[in-house]
N, C-alpha and C. Protein backbone atom coordinates (compact mmCIF):
# COMPACT_ATOMS: atom_id res chain seq x y z
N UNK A 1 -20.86 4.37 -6.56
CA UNK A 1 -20.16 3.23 -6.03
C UNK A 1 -18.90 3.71 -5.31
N UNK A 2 -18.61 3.30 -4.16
CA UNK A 2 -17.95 4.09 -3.55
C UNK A 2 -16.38 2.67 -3.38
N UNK A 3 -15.30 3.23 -3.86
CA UNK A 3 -13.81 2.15 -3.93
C UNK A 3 -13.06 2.71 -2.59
N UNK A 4 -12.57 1.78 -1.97
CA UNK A 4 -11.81 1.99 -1.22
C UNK A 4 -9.85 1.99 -1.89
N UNK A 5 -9.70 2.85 -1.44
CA UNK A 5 -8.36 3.70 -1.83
C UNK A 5 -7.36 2.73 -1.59
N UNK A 6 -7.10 3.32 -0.04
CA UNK A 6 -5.81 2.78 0.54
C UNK A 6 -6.66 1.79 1.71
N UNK A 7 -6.08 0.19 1.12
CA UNK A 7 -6.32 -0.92 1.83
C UNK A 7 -5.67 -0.77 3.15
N UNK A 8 -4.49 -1.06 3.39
CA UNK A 8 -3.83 -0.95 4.13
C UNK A 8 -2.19 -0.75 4.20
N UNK A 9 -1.41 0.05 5.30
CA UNK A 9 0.12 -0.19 5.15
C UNK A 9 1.11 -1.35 5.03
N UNK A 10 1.78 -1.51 4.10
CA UNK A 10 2.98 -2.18 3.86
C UNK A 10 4.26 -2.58 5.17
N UNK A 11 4.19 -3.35 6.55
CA UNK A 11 4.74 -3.67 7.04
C UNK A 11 6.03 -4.48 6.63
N UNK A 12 6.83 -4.17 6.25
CA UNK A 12 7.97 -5.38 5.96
C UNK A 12 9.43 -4.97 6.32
N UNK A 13 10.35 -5.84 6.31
CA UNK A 13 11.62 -5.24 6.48
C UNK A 13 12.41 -3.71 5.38
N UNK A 14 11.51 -4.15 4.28
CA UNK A 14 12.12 -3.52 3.22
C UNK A 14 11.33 -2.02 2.87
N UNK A 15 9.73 -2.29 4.02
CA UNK A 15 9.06 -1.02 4.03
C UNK A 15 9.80 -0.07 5.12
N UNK A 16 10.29 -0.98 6.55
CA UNK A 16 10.74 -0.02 7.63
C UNK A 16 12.13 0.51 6.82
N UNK A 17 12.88 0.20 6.06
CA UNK A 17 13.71 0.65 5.58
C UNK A 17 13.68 2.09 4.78
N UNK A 18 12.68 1.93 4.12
CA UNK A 18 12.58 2.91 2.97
C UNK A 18 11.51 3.59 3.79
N UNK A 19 10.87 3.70 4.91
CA UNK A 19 10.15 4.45 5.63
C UNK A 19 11.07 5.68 6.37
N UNK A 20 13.03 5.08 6.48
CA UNK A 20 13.63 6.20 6.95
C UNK A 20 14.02 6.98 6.00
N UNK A 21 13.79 7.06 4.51
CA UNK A 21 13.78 7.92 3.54
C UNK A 21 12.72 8.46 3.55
N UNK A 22 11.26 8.45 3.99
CA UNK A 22 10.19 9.25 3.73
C UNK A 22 9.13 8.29 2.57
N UNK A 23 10.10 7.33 2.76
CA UNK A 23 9.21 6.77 1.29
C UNK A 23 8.05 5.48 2.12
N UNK A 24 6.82 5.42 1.94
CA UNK A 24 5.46 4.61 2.45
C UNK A 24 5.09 3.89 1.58
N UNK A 25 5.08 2.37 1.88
CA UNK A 25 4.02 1.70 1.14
C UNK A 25 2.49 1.10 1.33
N UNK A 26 1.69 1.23 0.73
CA UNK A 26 0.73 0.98 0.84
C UNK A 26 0.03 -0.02 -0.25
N UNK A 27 -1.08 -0.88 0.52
CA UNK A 27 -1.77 -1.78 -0.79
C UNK A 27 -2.69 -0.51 -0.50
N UNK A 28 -3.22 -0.36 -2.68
CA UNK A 28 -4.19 0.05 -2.20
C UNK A 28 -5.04 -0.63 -3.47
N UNK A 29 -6.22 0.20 -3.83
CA UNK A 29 -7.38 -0.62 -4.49
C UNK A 29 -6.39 -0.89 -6.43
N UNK A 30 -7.22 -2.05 -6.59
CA UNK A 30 -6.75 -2.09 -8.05
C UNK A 30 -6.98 -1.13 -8.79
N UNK A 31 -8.28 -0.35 -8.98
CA UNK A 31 -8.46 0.82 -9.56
C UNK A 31 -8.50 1.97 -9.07
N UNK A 32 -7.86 2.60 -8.37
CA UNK A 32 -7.15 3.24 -7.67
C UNK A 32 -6.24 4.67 -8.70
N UNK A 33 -6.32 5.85 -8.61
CA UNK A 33 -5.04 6.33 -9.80
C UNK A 33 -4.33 7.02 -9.06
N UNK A 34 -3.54 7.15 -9.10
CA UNK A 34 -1.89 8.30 -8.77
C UNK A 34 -2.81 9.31 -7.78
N UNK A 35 -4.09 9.92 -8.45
CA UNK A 35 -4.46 11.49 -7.72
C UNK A 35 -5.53 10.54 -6.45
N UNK A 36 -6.40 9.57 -6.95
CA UNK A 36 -6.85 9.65 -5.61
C UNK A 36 -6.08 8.92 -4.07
N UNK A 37 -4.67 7.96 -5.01
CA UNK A 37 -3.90 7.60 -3.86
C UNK A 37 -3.09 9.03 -3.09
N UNK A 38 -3.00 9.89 -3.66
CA UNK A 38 -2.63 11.30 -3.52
C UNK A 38 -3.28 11.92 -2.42
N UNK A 39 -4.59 11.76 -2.69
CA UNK A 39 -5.72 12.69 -2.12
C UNK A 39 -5.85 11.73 -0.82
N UNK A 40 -6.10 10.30 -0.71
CA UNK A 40 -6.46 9.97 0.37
C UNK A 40 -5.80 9.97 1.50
N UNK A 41 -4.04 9.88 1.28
CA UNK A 41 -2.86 10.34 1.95
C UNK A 41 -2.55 11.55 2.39
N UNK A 42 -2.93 12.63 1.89
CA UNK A 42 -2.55 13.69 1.92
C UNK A 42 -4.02 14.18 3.34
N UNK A 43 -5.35 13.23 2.97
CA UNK A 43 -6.24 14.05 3.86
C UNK A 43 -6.08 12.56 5.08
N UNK A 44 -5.50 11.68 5.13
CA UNK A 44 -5.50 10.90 6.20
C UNK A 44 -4.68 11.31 7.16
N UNK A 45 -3.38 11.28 6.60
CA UNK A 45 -2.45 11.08 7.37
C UNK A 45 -1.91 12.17 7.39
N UNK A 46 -2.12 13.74 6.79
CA UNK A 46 -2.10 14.96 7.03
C UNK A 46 -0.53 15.20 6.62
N UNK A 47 -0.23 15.00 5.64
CA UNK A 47 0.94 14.86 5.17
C UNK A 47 0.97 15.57 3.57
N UNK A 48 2.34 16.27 3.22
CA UNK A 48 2.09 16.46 2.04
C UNK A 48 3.15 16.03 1.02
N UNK A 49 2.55 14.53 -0.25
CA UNK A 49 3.11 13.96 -0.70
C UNK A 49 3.54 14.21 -1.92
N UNK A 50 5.07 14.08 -2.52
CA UNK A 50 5.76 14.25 -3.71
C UNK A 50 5.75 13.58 -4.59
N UNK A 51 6.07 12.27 -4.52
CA UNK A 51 5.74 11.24 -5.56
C UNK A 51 5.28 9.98 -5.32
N UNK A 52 4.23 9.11 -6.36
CA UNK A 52 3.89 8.52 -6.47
C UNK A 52 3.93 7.54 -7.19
N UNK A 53 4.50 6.33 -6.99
CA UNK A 53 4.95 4.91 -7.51
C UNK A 53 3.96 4.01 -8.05
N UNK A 54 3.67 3.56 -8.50
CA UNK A 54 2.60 2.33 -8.59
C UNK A 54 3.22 1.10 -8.66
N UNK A 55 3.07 -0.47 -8.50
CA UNK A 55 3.06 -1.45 -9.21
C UNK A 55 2.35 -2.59 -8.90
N UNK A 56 2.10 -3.56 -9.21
CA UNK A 56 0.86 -4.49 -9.13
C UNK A 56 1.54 -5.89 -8.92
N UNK A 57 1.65 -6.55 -8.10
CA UNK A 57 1.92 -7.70 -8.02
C UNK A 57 0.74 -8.77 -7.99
N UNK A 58 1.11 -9.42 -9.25
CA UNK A 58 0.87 -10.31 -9.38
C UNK A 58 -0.32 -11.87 -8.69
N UNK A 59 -1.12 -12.13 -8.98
CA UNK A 59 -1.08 -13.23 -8.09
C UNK A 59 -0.46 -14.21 -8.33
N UNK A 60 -1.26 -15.17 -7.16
CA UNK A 60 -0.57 -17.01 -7.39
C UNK A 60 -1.56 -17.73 -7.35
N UNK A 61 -0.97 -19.00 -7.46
CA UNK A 61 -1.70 -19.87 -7.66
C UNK A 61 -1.43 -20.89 -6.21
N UNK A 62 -2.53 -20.65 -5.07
CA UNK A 62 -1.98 -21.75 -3.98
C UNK A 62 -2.38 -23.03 -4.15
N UNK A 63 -1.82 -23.98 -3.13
CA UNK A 63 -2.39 -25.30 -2.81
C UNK A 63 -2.65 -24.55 -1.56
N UNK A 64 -4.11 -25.05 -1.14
CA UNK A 64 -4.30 -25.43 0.35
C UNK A 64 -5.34 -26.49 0.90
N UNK A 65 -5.55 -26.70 2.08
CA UNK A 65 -6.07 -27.63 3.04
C UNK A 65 -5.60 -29.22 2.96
N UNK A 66 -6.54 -30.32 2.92
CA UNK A 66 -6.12 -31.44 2.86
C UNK A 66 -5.34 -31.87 1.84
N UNK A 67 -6.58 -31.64 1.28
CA UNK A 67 -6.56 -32.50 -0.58
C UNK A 67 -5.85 -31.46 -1.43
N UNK A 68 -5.23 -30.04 -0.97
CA UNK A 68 -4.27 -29.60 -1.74
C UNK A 68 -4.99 -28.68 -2.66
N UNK A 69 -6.42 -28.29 -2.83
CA UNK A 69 -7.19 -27.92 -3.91
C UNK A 69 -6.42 -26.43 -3.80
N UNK A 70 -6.40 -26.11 -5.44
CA UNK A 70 -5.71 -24.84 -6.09
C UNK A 70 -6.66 -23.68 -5.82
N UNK A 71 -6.18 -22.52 -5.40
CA UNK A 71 -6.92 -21.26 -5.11
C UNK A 71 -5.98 -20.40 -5.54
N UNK A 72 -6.95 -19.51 -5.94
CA UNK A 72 -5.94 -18.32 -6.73
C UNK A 72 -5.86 -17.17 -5.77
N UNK A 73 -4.45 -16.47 -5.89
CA UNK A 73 -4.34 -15.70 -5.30
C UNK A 73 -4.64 -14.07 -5.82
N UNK A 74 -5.57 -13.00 -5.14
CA UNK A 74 -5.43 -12.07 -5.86
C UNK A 74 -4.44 -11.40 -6.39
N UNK A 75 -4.75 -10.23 -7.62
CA UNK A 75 -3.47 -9.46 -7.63
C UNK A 75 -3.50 -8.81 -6.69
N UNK A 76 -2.20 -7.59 -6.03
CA UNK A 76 -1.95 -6.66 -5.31
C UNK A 76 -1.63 -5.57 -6.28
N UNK A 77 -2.18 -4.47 -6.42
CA UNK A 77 -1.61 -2.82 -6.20
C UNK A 77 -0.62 -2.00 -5.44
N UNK A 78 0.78 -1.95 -5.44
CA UNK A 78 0.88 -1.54 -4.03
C UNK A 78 1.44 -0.01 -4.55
N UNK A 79 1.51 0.99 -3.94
CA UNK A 79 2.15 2.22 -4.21
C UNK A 79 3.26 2.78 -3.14
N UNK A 80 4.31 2.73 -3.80
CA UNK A 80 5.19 3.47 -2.94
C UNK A 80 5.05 5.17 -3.28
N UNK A 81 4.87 5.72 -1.26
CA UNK A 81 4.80 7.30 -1.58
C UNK A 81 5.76 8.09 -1.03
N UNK A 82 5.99 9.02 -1.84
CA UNK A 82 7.22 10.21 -1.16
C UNK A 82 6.71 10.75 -0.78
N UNK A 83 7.01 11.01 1.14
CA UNK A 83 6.48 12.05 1.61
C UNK A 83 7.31 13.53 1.60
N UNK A 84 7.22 14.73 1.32
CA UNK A 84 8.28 15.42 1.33
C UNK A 84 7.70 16.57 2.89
N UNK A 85 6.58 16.55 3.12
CA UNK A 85 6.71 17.33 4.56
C UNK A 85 5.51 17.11 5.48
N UNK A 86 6.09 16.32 6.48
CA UNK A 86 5.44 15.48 7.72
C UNK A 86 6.12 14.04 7.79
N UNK A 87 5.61 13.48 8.65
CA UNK A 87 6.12 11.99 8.30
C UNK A 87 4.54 11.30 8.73
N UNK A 88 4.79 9.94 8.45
CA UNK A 88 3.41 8.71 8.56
C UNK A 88 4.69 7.97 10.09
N UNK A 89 3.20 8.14 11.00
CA UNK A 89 3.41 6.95 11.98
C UNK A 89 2.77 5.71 12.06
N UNK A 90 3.93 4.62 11.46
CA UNK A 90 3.05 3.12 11.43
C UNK A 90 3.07 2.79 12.56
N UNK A 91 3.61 2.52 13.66
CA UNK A 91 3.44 2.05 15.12
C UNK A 91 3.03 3.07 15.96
N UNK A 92 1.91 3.70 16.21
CA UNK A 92 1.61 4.43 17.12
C UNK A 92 1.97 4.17 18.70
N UNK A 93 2.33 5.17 19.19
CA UNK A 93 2.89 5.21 20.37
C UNK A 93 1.11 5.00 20.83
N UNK A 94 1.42 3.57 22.03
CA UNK A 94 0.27 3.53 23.05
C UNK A 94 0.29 4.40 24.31
């Protein structure tokens, strides 16, 4: 059975911030551990990473459409990573 790792990058004000420390966030899979968020970073984005964060946010509980009906929101995984030599480009130059 094959899990996907790293969902996708963490765009936010508080990611471009901590992106000029070296530090990346990423959602990635719920079951997911420290070595293969390690491994998939290290062979994607050709980078070699120092530490590894975890934490899981939570879901919710929405209202949506007309009638307001309740939908749950998944949890998130997200990992913050230290890069210590290369950097990650989130906006690629076109």
């Amino acid at each position: 059975m094959a899990t996907i790792i790293l969902k996708s990058p963490v765009v936010t004000e508080k990611a471009t911030a901590l992106a000029q420390k070296n530090v990346y966030l990423f959602v990635v899979g719920t079951f997911a551990t420290k070595d293969q968020i390690r491994h998939a970073v290290e062979t994607f984005y050709n980078v070699t990473v120092g530490s590894i964060r975890v934490s899981i946010r939570k879901g919710k509980v929405q209202r949506v459409g007309k009638k307001m009906i309740p939908k749950e929101i998944a949890n998130k995984k997200v990992a913050y990573v230290t890069v210590t030599k290369g950097s990650i480009s989130l906006f690629p130059k076109a």
